[in-house]
N, C-alpha and C. Protein backbone atom coordinates (compact mmCIF):
# COMPACT_ATOMS: atom_id res chain seq x y z
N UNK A 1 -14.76 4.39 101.32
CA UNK A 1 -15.43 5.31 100.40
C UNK A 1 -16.53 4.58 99.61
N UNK A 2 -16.57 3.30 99.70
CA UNK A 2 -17.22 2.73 98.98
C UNK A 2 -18.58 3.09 99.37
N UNK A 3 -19.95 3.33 98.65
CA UNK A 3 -21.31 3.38 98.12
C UNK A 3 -21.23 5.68 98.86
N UNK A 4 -19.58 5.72 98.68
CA UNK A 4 -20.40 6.95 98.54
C UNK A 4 -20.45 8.06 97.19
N UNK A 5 -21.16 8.87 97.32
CA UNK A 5 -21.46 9.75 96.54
C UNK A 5 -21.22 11.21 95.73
N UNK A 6 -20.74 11.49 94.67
CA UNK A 6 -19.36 12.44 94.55
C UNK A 6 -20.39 13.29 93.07
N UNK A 7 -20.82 14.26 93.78
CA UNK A 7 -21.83 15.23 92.95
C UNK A 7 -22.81 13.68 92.09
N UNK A 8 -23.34 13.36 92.39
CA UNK A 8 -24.44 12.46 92.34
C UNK A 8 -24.16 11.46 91.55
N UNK A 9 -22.84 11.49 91.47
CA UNK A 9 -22.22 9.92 90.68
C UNK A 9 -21.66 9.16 91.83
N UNK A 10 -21.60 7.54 91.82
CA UNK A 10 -20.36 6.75 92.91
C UNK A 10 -19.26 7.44 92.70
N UNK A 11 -18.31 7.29 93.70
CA UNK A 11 -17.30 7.95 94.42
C UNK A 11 -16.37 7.92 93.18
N UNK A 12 -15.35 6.65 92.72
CA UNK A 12 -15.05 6.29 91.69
C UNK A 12 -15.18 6.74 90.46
N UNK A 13 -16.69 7.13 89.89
CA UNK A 13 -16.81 7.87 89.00
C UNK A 13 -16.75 9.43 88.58
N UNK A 14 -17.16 9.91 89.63
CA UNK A 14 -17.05 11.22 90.39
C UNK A 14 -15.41 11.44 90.63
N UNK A 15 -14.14 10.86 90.46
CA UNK A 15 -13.01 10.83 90.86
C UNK A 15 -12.52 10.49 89.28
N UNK A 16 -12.75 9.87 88.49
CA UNK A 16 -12.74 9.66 87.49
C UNK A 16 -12.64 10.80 86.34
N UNK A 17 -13.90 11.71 86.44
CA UNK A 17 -14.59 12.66 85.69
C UNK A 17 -13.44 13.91 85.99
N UNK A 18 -13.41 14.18 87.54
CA UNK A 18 -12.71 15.27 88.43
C UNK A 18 -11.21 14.81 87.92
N UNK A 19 -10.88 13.89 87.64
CA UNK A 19 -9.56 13.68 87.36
C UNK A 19 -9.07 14.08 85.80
N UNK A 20 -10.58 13.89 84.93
CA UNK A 20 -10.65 13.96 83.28
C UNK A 20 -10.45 15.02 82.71
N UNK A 21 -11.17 16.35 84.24
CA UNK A 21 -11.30 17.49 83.73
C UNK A 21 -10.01 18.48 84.13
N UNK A 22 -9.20 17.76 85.26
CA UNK A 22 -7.69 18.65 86.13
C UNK A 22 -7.10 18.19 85.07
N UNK A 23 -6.72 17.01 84.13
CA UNK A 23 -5.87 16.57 82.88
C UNK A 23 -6.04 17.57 81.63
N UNK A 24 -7.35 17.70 81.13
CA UNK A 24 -7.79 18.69 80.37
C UNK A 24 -7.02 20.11 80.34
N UNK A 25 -7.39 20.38 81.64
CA UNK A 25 -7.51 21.87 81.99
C UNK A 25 -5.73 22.27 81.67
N UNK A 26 -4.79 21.03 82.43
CA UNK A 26 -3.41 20.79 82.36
C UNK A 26 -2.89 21.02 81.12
N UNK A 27 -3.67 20.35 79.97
CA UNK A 27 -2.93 20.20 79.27
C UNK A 27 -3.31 21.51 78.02
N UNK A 28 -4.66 21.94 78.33
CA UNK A 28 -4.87 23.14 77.76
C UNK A 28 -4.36 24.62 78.26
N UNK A 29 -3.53 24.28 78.93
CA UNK A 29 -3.01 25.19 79.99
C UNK A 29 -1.20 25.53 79.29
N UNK A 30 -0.66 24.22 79.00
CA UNK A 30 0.21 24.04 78.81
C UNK A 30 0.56 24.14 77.22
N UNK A 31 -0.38 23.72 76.51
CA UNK A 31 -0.67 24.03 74.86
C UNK A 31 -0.64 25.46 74.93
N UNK A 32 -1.53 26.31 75.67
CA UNK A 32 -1.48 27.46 75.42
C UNK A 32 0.07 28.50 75.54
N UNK A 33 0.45 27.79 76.51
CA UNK A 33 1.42 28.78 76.89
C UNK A 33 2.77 28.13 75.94
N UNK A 34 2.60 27.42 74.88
CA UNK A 34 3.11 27.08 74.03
C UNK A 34 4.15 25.62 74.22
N UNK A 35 4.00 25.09 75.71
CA UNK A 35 5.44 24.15 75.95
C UNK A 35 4.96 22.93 75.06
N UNK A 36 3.92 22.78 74.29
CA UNK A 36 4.31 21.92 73.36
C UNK A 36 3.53 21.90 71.87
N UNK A 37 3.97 21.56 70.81
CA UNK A 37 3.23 21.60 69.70
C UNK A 37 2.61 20.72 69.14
N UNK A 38 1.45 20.60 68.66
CA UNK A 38 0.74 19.53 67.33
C UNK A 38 1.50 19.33 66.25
């Protein structure tokens, strides 16, 4: 995979970001539906 290209970032970073935003989404997903509190 190396020098390739993942929506116009290196692969790595592009996997990085995609990984930042499925965690996000998870955990705003999961706040909402109340399984945990602040």
């Amino acid at each position: 995979m190396e020098g390739t290209l993942f929506l116009g970032y290196p692969f790595s970073t592009g996997t990085l970001i995609l990984g930042t935003i499925i965690i996000a989404a998870i955990a705003t997903f999961t706040f909402y539906k109340g399984w945990w509190k602040l």
